[in-house]
Each structure stands twice: as structure tokens, then as C-alpha cells.
C-alpha atoms as a PDB file:
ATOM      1  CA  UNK A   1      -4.996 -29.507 -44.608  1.00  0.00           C
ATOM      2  CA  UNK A   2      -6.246 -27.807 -41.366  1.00  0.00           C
ATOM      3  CA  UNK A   3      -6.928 -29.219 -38.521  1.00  0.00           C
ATOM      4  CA  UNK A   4     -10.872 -27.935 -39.109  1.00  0.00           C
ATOM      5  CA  UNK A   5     -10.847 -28.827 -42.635  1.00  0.00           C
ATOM      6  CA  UNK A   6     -12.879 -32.078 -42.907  1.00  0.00           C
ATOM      7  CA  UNK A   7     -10.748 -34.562 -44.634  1.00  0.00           C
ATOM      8  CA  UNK A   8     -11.313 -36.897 -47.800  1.00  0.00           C
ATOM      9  CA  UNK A   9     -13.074 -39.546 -46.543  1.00  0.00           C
ATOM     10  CA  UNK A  10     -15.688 -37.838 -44.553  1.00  0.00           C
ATOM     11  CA  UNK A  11     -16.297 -35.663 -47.667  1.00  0.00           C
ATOM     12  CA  UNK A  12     -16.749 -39.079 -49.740  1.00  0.00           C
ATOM     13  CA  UNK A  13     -18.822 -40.557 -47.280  1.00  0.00           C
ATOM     14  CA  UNK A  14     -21.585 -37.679 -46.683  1.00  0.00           C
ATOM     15  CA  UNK A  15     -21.461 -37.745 -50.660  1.00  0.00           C
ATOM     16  CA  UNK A  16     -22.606 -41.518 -50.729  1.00  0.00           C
ATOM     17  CA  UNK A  17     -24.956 -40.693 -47.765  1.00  0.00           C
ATOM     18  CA  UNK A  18     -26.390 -37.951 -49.690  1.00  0.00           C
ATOM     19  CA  UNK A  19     -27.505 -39.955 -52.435  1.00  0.00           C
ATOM     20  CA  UNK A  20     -27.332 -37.367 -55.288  1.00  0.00           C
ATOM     21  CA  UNK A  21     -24.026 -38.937 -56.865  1.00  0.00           C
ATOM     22  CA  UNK A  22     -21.012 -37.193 -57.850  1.00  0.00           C
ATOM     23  CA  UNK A  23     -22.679 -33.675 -57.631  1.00  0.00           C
ATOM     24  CA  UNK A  24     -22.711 -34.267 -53.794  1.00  0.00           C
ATOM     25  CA  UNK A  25     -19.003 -34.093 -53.442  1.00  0.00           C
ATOM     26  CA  UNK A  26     -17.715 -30.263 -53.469  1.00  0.00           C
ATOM     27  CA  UNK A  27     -14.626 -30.240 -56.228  1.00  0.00           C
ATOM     28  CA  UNK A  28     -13.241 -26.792 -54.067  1.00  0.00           C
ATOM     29  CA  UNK A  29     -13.452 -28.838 -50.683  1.00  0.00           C
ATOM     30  CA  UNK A  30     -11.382 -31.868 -51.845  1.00  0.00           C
ATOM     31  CA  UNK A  31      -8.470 -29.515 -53.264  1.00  0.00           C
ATOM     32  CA  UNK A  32      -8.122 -27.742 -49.955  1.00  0.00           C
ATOM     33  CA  UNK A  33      -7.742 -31.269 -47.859  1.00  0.00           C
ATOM     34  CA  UNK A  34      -5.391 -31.938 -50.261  1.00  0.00           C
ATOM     35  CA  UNK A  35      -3.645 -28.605 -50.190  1.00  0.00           C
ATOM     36  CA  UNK A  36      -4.209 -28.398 -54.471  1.00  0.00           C
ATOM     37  CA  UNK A  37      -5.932 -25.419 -56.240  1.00  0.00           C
ATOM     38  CA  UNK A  38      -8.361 -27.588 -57.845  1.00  0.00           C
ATOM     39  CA  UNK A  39      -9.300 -30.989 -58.711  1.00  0.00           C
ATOM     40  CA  UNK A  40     -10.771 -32.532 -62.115  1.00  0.00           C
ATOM     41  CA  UNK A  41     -12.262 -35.497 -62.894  1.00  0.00           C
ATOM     42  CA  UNK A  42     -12.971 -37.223 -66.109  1.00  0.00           C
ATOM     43  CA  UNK A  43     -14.930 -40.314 -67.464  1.00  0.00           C
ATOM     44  CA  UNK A  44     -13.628 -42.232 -70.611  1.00  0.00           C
ATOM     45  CA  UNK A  45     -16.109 -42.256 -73.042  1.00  0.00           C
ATOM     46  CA  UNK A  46     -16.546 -42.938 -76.812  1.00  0.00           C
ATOM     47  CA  UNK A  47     -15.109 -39.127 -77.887  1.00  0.00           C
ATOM     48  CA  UNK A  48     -12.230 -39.918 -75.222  1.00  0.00           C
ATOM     49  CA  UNK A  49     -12.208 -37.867 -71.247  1.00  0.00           C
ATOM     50  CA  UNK A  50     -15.436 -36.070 -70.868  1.00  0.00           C
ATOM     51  CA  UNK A  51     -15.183 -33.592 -68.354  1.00  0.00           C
ATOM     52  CA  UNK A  52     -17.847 -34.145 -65.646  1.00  0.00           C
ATOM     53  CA  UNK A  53     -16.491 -32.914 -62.173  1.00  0.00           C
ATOM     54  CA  UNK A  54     -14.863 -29.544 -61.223  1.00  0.00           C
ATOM     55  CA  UNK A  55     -14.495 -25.883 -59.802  1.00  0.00           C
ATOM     56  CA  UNK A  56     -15.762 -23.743 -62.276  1.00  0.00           C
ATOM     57  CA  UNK A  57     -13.657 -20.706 -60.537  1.00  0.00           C
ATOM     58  CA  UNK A  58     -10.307 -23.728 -60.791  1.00  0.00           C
ATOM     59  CA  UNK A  59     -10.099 -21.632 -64.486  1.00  0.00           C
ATOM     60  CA  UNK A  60      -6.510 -22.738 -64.961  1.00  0.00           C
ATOM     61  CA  UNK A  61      -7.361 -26.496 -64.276  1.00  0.00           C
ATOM     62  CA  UNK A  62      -9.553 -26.484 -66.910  1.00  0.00           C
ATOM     63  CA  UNK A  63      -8.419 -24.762 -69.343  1.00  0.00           C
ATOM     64  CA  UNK A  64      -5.175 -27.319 -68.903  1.00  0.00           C
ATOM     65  CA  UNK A  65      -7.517 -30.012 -69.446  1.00  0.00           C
ATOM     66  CA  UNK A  66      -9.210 -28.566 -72.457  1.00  0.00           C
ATOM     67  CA  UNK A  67      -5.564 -28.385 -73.400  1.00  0.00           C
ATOM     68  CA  UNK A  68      -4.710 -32.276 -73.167  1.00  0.00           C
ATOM     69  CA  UNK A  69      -8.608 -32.719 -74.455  1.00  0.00           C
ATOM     70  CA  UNK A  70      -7.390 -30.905 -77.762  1.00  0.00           C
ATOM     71  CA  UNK A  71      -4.403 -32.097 -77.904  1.00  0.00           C
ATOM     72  CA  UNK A  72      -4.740 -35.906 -77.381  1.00  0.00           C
ATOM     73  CA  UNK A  73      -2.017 -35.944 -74.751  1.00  0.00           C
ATOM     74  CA  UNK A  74      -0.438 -35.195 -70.692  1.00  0.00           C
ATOM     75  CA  UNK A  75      -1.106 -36.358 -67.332  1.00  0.00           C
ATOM     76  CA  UNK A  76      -4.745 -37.172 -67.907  1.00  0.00           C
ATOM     77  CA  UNK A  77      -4.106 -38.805 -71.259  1.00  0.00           C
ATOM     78  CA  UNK A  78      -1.191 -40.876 -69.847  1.00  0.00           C
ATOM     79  CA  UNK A  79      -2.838 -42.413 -66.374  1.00  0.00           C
ATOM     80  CA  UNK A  80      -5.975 -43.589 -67.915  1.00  0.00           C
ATOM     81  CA  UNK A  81      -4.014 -45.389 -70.800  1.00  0.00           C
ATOM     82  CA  UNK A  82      -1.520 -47.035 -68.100  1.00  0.00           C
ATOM     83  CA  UNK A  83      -3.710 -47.086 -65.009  1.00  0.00           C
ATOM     84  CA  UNK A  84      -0.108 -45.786 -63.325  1.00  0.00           C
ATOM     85  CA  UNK A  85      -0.358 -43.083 -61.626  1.00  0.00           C
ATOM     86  CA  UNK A  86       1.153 -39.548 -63.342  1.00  0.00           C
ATOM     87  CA  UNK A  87       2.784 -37.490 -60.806  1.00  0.00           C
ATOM     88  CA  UNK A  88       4.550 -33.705 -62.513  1.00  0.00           C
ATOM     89  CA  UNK A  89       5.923 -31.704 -59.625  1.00  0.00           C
ATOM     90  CA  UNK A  90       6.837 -29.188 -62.119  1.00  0.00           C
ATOM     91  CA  UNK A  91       5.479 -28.928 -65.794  1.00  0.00           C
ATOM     92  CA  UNK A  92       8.692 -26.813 -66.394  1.00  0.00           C
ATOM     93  CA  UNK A  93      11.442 -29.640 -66.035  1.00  0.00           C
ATOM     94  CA  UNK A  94       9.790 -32.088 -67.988  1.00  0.00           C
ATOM     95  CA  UNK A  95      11.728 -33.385 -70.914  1.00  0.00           C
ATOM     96  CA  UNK A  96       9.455 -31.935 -74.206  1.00  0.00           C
ATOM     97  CA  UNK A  97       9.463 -35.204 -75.860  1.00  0.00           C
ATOM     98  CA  UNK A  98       7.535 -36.455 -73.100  1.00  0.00           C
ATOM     99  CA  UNK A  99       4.546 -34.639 -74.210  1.00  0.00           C
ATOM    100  CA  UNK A 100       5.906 -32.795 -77.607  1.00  0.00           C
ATOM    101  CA  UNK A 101       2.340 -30.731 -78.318  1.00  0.00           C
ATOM    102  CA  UNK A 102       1.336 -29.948 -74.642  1.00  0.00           C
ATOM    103  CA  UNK A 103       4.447 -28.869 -72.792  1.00  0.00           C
ATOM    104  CA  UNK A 104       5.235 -26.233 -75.110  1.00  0.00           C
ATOM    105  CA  UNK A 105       1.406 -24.162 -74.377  1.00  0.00           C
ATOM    106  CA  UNK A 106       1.695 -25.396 -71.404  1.00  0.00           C
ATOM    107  CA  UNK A 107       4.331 -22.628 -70.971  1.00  0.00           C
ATOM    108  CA  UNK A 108       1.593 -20.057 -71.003  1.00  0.00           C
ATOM    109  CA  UNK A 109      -0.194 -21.966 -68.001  1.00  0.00           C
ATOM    110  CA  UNK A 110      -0.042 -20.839 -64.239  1.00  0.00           C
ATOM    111  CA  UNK A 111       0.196 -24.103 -63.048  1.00  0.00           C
ATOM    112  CA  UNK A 112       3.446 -25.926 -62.483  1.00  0.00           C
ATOM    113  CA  UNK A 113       1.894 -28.805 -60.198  1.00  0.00           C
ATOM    114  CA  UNK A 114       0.010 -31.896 -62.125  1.00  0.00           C
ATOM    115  CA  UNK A 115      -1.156 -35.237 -60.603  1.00  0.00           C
ATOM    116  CA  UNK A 116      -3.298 -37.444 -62.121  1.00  0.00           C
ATOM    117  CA  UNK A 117      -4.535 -41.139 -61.045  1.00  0.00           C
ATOM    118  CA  UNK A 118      -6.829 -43.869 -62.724  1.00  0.00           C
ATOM    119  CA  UNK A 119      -9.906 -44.410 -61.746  1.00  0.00           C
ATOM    120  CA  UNK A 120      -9.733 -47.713 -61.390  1.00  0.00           C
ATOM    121  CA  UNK A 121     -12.809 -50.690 -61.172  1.00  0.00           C
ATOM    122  CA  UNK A 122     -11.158 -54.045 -61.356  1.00  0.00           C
ATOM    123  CA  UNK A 123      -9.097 -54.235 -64.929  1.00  0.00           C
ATOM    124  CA  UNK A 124     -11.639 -51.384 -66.457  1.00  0.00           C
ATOM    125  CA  UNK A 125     -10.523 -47.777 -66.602  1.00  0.00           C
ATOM    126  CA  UNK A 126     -13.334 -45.199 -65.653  1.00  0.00           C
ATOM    127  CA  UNK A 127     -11.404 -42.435 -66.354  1.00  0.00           C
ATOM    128  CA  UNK A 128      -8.866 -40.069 -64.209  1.00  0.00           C
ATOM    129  CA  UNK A 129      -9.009 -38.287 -61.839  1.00  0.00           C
ATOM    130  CA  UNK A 130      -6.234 -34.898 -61.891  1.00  0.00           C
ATOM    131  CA  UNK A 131      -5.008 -32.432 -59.519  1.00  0.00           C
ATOM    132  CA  UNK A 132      -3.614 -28.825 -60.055  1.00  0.00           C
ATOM    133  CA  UNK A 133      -1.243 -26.311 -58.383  1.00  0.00           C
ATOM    134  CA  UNK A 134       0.211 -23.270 -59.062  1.00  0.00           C
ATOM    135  CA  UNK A 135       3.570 -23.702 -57.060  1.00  0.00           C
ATOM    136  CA  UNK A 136       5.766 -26.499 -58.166  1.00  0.00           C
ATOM    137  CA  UNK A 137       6.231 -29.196 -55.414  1.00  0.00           C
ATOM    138  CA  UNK A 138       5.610 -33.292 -55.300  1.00  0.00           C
ATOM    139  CA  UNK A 139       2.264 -34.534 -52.954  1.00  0.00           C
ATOM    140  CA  UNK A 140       3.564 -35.519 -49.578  1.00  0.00           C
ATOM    141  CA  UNK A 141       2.545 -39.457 -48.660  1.00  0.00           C
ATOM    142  CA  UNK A 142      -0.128 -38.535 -46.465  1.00  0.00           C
ATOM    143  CA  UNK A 143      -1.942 -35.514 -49.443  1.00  0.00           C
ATOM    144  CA  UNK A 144      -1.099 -39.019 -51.514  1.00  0.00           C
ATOM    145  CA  UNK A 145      -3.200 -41.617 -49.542  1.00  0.00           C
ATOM    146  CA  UNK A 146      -5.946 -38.750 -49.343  1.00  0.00           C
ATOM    147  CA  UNK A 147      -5.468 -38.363 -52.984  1.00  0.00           C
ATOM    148  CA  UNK A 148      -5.601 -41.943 -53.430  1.00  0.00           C
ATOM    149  CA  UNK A 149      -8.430 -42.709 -51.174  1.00  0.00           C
ATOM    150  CA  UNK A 150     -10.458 -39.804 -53.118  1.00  0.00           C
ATOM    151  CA  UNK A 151      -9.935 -41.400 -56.739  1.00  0.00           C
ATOM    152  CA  UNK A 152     -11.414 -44.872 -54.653  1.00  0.00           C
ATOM    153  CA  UNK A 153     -14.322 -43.030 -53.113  1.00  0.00           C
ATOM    154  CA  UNK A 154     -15.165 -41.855 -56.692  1.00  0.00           C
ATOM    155  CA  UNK A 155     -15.212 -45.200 -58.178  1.00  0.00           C
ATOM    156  CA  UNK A 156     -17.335 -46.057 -55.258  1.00  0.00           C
ATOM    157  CA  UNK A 157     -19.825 -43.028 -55.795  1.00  0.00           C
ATOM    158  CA  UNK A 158     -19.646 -43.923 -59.653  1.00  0.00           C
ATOM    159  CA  UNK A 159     -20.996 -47.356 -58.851  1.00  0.00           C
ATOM    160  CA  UNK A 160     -24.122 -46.709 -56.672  1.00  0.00           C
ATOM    161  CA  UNK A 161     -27.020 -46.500 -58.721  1.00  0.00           C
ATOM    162  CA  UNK A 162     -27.277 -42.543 -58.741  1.00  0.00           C
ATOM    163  CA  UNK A 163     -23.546 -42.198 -59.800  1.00  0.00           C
ATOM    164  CA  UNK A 164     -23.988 -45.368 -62.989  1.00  0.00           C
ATOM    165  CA  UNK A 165     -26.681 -42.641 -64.212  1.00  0.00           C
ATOM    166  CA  UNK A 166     -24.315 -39.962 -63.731  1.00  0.00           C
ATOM    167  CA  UNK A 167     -21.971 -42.018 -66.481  1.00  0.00           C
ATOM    168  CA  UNK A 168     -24.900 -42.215 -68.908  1.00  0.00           C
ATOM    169  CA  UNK A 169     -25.594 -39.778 -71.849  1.00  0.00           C
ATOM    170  CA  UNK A 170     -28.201 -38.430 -69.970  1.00  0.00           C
ATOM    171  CA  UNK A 171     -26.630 -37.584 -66.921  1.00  0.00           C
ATOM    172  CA  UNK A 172     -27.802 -34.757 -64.560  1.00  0.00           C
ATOM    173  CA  UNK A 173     -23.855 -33.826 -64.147  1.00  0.00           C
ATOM    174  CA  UNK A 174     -22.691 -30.293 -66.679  1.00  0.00           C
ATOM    175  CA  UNK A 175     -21.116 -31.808 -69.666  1.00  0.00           C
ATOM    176  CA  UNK A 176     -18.541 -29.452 -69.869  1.00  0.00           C
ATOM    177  CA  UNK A 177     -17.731 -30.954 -73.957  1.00  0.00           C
ATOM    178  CA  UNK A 178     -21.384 -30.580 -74.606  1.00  0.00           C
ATOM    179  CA  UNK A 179     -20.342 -28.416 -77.786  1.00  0.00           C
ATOM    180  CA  UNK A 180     -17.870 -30.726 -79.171  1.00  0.00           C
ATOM    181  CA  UNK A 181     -19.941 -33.417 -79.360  1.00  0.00           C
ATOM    182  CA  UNK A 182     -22.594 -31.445 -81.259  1.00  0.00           C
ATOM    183  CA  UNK A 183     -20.152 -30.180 -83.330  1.00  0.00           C
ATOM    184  CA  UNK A 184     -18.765 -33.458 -84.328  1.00  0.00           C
ATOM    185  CA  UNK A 185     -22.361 -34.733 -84.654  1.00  0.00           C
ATOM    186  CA  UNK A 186     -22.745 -31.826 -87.725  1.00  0.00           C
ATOM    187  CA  UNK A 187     -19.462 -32.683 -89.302  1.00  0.00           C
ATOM    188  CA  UNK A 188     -20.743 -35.962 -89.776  1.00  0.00           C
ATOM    189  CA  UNK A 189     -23.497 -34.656 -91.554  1.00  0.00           C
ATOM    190  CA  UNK A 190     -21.753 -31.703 -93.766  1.00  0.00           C
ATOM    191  CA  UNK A 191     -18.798 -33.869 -94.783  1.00  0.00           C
ATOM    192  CA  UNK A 192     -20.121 -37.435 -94.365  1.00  0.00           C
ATOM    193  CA  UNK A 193     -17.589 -39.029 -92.013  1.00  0.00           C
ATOM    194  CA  UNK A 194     -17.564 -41.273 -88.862  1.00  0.00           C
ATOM    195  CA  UNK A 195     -17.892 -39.592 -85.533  1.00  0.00           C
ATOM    196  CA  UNK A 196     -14.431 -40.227 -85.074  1.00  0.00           C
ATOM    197  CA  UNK A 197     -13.134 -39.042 -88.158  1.00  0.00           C
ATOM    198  CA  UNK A 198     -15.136 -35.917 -87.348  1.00  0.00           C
ATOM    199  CA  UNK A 199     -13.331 -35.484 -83.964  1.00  0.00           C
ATOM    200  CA  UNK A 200     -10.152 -35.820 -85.809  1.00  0.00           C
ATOM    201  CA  UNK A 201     -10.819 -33.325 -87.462  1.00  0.00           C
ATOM    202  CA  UNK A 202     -11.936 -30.814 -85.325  1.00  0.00           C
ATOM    203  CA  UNK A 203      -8.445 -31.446 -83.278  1.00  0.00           C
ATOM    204  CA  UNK A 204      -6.459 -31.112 -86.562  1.00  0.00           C
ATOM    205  CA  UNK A 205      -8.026 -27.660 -86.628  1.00  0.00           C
ATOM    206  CA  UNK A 206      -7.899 -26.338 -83.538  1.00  0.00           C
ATOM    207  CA  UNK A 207      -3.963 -27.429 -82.778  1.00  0.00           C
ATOM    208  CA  UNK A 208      -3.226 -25.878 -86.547  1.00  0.00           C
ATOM    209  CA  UNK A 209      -5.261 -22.483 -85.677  1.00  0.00           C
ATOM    210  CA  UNK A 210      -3.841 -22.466 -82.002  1.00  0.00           C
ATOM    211  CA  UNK A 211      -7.313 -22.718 -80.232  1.00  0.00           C
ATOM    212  CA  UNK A 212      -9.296 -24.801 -77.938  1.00  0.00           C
ATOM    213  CA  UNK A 213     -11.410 -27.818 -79.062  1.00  0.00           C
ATOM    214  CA  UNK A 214     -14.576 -25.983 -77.333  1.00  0.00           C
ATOM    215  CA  UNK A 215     -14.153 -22.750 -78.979  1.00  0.00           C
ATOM    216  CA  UNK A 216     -13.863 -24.346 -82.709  1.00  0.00           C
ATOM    217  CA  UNK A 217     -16.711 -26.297 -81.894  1.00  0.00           C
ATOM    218  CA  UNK A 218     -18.406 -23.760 -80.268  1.00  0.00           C
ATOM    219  CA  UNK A 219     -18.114 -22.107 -84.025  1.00  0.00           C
ATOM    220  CA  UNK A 220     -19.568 -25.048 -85.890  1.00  0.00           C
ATOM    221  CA  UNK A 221     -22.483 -25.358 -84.038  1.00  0.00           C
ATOM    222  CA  UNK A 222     -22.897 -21.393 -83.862  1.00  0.00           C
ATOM    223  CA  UNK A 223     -22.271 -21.075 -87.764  1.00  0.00           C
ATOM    224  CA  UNK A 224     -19.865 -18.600 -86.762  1.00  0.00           C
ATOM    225  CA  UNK A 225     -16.727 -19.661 -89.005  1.00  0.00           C
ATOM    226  CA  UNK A 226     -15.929 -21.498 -92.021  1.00  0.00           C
ATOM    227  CA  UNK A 227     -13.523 -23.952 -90.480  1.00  0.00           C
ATOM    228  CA  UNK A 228     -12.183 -25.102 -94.434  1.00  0.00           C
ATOM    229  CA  UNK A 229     -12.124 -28.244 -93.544  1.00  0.00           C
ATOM    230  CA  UNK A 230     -11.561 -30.372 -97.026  1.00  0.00           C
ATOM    231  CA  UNK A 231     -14.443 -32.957 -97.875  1.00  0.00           C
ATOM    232  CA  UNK A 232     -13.864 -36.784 -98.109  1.00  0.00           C
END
């Protein structure tokens, strides 16, 4: 971080000030005080991690994230289901029975660098927030008590009344899963399942075919492929 660069808590508190929620707090501005590429953020939900907060131009953070979405497992996965802290200095020395299906396309990923906390209110998991880099390389403690302090200024944004209705379904934030859940909504209806047998589904066929939950879904809703999938 530079000495100009305005650090995590003044970026957390003229988000609060601002009153507009989690929108108000720049996903690019964070990563630099933290010296990351980019910065993630997702809310547990009924499908699982909803993407809500990001850099759209941070590409390779979420397309890793989309990765762990499809694939039901990594950093994200893991910190929200212990409410430990996941810190990967390098994707590339983890063991591959750590995370069997996601270190292996991770391979194809520029990033080396993951680190993902819980977002934390009380005993209740909100979801995770995750940071990215391409160079390999562990936080240093003071990039960790920013990092730290940022996951508790988002639990405190999250909990004034303008970020509660950014948690609801009809949340000003960009659902960036938008398309999965509509295509899991029309699986129920074509094959007659549960939601989550639907979602099941859907990840069954996109690990099989090698693609991204978004894109198959993006086909379901679209008509645009005959996924095969057998009926109940």
C-alpha cells in the first residue's frame, strides 16, 4: 500500500457514511491497500456463495470463483464451512487431495495467490470474503489485519439497513449467478425435481462437459443446447 493510497478502514467507513451499502465500497480500491489483484465477496445463500461484490476487469478472480461455484469446492468453499481462515500462498504446492476437482483446472489459472476469510456475525456465517494474486507469496501481518478488518467492515455494512436489503432476493447489488438460478428454476419444471436436485444437476454437467456453471445455464435458459440430462 502507498503512502497516498487510502487504507481499509477509511474506505469502509466513507462506505457506511455513504449510505448506499455494499455498492459504496470500490472492490479495485480495497485490492490495492492490500497489495492483491482483486477481491471477491460472497453471501451464503440457499443455491450456496452467490457472488455479489467484485472488479468486473479482476477476470481471473472470477472466473476462479465460478470455478469453486461449479465445482463445490477451494478456498471459498472451505472458510465459510469452518469459519477458519484459508490462506494458499501458492495454488501450485498444494497437495491435490486437498481440493481433488479444483487444483487440477486450477492449473490453467493465472493466479497462484488465494486468501479467503469468513464473514463472520456472531456463530452465523454470511459468507466469505476472498482475495487474488497473480504472484505466489503469503499476506504480510499488517495486509492481514487490513484484510481482516475489511471482512469486519463488511459484516458491519451488511448489517445497516441498506446492506440487510442488499442480502435479500431483491437486492440492488449485480447477481453475478442470476442465470443459474433461472436455469435451475426451469429444470425444476422440465424434469420435476427439487431446486436442489436441479443444481445438482447442472454441476454434474458442467464438471462432466468441462464448462462453467454460468455458461450451461446460460444454455438452458437460452434454449441453446440439449443438456441430456436423464428424467427422474
Amino acid at each position: 500500500m502507498s503512502a497516498d493510497s487510502p487504507d481499509i478502514p477509511a474506505l469502509v467507513a466513507a462506505a457506511v457514511r455513504s449510505g448506499h451499502g455494499l455498492s459504496a465500497l470500490a472492490p479495485a480500491a480495497c485490492a490495492h491497500a492490500l497489495g492483491l489483484d482483486g477481491l471477491t465477496l460472497c453471501l451464503l445463500n440457499k443455491s450456496g456463495l452467490e457472488l455479489v461484490w467484485y472488479d468486473p476487469e479482476h477476470t481471473a478472480g472470477v472466473a476462479f470463483e465460478d470455478l469453486e461455484f461449479t465445482l463445490g469446492e477451494g478456498p471459498t468453499h472451505d472458510t465459510v464451512r469452518t469459519g477458519e481462515p484459508v490462506l494458499v500462498p501458492d495454488l501450485h504446492t498444494v497437495p491435490e487431495e486437498r481440493w481433488p476437482a479444483l487444483l487440477p483446472a486450477a492449473r490453467f489459472s493465472p493466479l497462484r495467490a488465494v486468501h479467503a476469510v469468513a464473514l463472520n456475525l456472531g456463530a452465523t456465517r454470511l459468507g466469505a470474503l476472498t482475495g487474488h494474486r497473480a504472484d505466489p507469496g503469503a499476506l504480510t501481518r499488517p495486509q492481514m489485519s487490513q484484510f481482516l478488518a475489511l471482512a469486519e467492515g463488511a459484516v458491519a455494512i451488511l448489517t445497516t439497513p441498506e446492506g440487510i436489503h442488499d442480502m435479500r432476493t431483491d437486492q440492488p447489488l449485480s447477481l453475478h449467478r442470476a442465470v443459474v438460478h433461472q436455469a435451475t428454476g426451469a429444470l425444476t419444471v422440465r424434469l420435476g425435481v427439487p431446486l436442489d436436485q436441479a443444481l445438482i444437476r447442472l454441476r454434474a454437467y458442467a464438471f462432466t462437459h468441462n464448462r462453467l456453471l454460468h455458461e450451461v445455464a446460460h444454455d438452458v435458459v437460452h434454449h441453446q443446447a440439449d443438456l441430456d440430462l436423464p428424467t427422474p
